[in-house]
C-alpha atoms as a PDB file:
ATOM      1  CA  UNK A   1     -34.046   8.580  -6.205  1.00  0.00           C
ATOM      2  CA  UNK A   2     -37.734   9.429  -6.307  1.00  0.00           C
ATOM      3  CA  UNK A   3     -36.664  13.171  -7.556  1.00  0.00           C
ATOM      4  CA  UNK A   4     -34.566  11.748 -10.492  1.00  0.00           C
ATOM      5  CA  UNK A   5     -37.494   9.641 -11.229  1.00  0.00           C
ATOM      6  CA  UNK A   6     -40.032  11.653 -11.667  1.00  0.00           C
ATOM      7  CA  UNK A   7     -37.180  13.990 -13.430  1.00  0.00           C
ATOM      8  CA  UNK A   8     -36.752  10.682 -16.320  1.00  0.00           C
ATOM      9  CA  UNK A   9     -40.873  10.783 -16.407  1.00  0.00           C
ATOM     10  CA  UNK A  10     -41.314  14.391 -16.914  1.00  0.00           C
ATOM     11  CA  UNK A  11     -38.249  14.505 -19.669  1.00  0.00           C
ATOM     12  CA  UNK A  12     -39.550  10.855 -21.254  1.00  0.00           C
ATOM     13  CA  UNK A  13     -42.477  12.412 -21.471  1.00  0.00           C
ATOM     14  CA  UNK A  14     -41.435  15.442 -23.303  1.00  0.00           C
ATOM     15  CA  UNK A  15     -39.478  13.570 -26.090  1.00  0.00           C
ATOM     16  CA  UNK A  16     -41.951  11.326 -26.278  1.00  0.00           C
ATOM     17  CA  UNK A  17     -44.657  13.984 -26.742  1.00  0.00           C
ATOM     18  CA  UNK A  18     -42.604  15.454 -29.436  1.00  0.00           C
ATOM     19  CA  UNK A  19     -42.289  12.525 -31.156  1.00  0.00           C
ATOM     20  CA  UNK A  20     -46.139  11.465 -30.642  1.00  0.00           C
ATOM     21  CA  UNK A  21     -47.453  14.975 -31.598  1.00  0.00           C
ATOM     22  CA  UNK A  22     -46.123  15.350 -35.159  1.00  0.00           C
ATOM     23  CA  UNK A  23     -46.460  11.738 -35.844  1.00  0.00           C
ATOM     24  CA  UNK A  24     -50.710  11.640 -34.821  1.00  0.00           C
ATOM     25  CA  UNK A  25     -51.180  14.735 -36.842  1.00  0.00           C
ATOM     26  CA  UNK A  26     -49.513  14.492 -39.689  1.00  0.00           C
ATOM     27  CA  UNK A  27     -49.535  10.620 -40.890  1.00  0.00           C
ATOM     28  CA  UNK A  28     -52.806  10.656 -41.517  1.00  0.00           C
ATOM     29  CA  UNK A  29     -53.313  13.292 -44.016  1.00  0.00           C
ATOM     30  CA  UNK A  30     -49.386  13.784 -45.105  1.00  0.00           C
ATOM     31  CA  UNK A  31     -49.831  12.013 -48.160  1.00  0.00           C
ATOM     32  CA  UNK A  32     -52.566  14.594 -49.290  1.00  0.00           C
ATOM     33  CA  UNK A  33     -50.172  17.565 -49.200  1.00  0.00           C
ATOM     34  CA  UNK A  34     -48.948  18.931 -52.433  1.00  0.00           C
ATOM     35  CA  UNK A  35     -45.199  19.986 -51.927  1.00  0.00           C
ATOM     36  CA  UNK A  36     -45.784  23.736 -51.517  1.00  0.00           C
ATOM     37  CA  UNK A  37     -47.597  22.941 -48.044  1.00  0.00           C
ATOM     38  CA  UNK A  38     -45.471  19.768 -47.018  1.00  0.00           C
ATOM     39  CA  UNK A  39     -41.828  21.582 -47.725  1.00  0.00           C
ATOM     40  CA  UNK A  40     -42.563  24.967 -45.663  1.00  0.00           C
ATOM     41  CA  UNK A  41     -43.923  22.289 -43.271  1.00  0.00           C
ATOM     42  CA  UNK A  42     -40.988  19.854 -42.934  1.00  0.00           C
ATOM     43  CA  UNK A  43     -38.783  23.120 -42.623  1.00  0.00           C
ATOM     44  CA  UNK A  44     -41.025  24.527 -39.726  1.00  0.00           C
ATOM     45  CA  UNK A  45     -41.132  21.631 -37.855  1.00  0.00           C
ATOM     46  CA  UNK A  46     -37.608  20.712 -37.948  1.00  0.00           C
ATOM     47  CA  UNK A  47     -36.847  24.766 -37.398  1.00  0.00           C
ATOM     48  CA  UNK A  48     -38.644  24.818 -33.883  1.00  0.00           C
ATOM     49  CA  UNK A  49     -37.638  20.934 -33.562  1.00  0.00           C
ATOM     50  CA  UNK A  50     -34.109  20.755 -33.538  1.00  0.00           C
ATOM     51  CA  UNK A  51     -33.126  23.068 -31.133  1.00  0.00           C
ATOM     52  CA  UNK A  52     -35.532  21.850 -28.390  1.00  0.00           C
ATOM     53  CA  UNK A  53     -34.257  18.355 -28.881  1.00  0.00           C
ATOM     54  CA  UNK A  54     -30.776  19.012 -29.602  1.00  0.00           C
ATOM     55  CA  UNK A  55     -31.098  19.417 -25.862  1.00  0.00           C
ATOM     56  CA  UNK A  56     -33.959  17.590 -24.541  1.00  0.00           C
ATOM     57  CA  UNK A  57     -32.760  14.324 -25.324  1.00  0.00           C
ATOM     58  CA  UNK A  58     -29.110  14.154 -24.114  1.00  0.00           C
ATOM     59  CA  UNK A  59     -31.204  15.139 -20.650  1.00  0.00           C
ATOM     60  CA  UNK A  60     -33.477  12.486 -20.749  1.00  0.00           C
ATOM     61  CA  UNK A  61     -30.882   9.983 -21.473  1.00  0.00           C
ATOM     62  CA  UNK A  62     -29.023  11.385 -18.696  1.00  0.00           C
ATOM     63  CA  UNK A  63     -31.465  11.188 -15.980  1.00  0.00           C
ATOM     64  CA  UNK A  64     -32.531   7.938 -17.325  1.00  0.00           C
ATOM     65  CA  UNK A  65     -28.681   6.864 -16.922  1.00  0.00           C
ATOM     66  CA  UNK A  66     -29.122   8.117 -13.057  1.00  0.00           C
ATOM     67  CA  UNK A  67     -32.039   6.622 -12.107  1.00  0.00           C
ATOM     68  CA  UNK A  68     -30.150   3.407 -13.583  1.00  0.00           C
ATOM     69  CA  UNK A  69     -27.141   3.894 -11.567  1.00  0.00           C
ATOM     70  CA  UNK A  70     -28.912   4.433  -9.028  1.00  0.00           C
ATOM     71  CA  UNK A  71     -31.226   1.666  -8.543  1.00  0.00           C
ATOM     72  CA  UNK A  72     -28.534  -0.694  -9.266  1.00  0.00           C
ATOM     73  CA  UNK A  73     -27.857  -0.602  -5.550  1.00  0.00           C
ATOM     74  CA  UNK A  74     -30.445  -3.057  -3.980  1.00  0.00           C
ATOM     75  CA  UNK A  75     -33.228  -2.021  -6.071  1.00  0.00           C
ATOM     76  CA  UNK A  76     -33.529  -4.817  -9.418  1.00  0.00           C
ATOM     77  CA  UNK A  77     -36.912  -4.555 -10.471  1.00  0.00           C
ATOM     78  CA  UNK A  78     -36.246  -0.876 -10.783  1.00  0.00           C
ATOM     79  CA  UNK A  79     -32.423  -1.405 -12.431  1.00  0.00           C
ATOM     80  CA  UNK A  80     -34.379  -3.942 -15.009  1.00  0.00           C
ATOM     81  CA  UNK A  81     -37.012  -1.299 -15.784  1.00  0.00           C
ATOM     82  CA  UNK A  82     -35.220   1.759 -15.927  1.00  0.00           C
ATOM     83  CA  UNK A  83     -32.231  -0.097 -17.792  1.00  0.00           C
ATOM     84  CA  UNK A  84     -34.627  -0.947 -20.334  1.00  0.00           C
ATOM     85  CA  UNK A  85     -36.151   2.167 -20.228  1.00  0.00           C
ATOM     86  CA  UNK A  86     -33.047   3.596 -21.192  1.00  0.00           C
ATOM     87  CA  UNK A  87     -32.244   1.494 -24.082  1.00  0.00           C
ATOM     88  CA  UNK A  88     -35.511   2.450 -25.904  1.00  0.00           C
ATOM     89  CA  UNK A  89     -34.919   5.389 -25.428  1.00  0.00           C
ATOM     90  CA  UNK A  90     -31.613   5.617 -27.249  1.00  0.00           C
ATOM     91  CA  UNK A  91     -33.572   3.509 -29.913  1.00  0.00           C
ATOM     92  CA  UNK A  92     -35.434   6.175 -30.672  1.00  0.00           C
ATOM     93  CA  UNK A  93     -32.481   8.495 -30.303  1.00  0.00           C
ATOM     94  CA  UNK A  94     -30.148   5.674 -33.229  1.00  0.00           C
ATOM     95  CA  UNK A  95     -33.501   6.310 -35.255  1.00  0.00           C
ATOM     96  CA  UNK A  96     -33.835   9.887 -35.290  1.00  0.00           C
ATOM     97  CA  UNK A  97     -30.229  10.220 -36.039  1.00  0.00           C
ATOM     98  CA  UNK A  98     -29.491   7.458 -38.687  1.00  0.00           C
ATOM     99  CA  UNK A  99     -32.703   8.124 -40.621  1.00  0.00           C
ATOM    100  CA  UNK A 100     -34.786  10.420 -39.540  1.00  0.00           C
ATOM    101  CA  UNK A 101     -32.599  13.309 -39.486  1.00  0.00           C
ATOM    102  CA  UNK A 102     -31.205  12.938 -43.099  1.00  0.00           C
ATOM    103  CA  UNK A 103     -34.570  12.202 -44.552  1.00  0.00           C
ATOM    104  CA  UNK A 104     -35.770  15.757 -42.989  1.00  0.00           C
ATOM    105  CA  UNK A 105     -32.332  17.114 -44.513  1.00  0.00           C
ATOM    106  CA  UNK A 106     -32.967  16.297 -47.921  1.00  0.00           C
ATOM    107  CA  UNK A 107     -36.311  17.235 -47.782  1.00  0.00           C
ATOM    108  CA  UNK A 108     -35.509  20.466 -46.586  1.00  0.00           C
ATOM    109  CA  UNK A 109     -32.906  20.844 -49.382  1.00  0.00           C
ATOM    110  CA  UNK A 110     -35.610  20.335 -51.896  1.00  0.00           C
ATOM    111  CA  UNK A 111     -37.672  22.996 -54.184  1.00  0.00           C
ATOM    112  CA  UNK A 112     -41.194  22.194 -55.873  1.00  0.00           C
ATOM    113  CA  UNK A 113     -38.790  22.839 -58.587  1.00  0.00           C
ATOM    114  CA  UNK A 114     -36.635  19.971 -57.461  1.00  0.00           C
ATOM    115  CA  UNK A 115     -38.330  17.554 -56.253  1.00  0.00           C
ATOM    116  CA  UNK A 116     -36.692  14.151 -57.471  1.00  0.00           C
ATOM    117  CA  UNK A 117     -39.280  11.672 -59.195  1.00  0.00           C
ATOM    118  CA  UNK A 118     -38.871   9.325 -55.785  1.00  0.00           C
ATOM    119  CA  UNK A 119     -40.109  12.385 -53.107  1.00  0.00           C
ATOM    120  CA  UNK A 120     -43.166  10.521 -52.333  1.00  0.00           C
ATOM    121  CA  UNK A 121     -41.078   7.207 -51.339  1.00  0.00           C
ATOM    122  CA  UNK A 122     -38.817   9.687 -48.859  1.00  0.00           C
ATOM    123  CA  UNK A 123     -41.791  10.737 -47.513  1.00  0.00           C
ATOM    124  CA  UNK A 124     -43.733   8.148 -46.813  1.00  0.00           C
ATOM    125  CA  UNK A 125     -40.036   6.304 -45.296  1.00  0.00           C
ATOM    126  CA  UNK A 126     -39.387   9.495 -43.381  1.00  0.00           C
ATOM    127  CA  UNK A 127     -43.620   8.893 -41.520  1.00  0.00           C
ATOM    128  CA  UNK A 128     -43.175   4.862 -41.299  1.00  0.00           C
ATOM    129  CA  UNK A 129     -40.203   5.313 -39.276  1.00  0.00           C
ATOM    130  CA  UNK A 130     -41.981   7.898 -36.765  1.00  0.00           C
ATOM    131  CA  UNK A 131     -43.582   5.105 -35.904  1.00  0.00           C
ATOM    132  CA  UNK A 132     -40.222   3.190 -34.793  1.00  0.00           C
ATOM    133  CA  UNK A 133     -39.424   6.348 -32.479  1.00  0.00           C
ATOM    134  CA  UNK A 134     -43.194   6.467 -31.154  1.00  0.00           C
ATOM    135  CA  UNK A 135     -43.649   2.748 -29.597  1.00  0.00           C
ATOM    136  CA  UNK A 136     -40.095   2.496 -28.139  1.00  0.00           C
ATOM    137  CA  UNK A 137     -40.696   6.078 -26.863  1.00  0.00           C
ATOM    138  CA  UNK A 138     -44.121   5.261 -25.304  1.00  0.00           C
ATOM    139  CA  UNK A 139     -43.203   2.073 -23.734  1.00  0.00           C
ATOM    140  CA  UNK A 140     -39.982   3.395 -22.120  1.00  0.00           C
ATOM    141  CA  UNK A 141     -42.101   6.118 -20.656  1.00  0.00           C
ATOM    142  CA  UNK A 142     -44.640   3.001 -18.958  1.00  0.00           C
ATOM    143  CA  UNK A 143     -41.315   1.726 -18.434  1.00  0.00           C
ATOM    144  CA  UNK A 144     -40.275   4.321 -16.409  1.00  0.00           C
ATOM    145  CA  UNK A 145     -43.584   4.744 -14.411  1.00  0.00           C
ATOM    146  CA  UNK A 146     -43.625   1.118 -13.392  1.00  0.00           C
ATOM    147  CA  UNK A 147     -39.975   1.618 -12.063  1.00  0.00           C
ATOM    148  CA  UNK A 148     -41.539   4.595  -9.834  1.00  0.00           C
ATOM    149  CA  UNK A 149     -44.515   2.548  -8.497  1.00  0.00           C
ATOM    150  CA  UNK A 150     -42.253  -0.552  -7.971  1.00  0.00           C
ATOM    151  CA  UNK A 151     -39.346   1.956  -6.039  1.00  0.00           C
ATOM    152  CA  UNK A 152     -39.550   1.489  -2.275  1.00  0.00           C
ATOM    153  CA  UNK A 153     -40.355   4.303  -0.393  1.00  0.00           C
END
């Protein structure tokens, strides 16, 4: 139990560090970049993105689902934490998929050509709801590090 622990930190931590990078450096100054910096840029990001955590995430969620299972033999302060752990995490997973992921589509599909009249609205929805995958993100990570220090040895 301790291994898959530390196993749902380490991979928490990863997603969580992807979502937490991009969101600290960009949401302050995004709104200052003309489209022919912030469309390369959407495409970059989601370009080295994607594949990364196409897979990352399934394995968090998966190890998260193990330390769940489990705990949920004699261990309840752990099943509690790691159980809701695990359904912030797939918060953040419903939010990247449901709106997230589109926005970053249609941005991509843009030109500076193309841009419809309404591209600063997109944008500025696509960075508010970083924020919505940051906080549940962060706190199931805590989450997850309380279950460790609570586990029995």
């Amino acid at each position: 139990m301790s291994a898959l622990l530390v196993a749902g930190i380490v991979l928490v931590g990863l997603v969580v560090g992807v979502y937490w990078g991009p969101w600290i450096a960009l949401t302050r100054t995004i709104a200052t970049f003309q489209p022919a910096v912030l469309l390369p840029l959407v495409a970059r990001l989601s370009a080295n993105l994607a594949p990364v955590m196409t897979v990352l995430m399934p394995l968090a969620l998966l190890v998260v689902a193990a330390v769940v299972a489990v705990a949920a033999f004699g261990h309840p302060v752990t099943l509690i934490l790691g159980a809701v752990a695990f359904v912030l995490l797939a918060l953040t997973l419903v939010v990247t998929m449901a709106v997230e992921v589109p926005i970053v589509k249609t941005i991509e599909s843009w030109t500076v050509d193309t841009l419809p009249p309404d591209w600063r609205a997109r944008r500025d929805r696509w960075v508010s709801f970083h924020l919505l995958r940051v906080i549940p993100g962060v706190v199931a990570l805590a989450l997850l590090a309380a279950a460790a220090v609570t586990y029995p040895l």
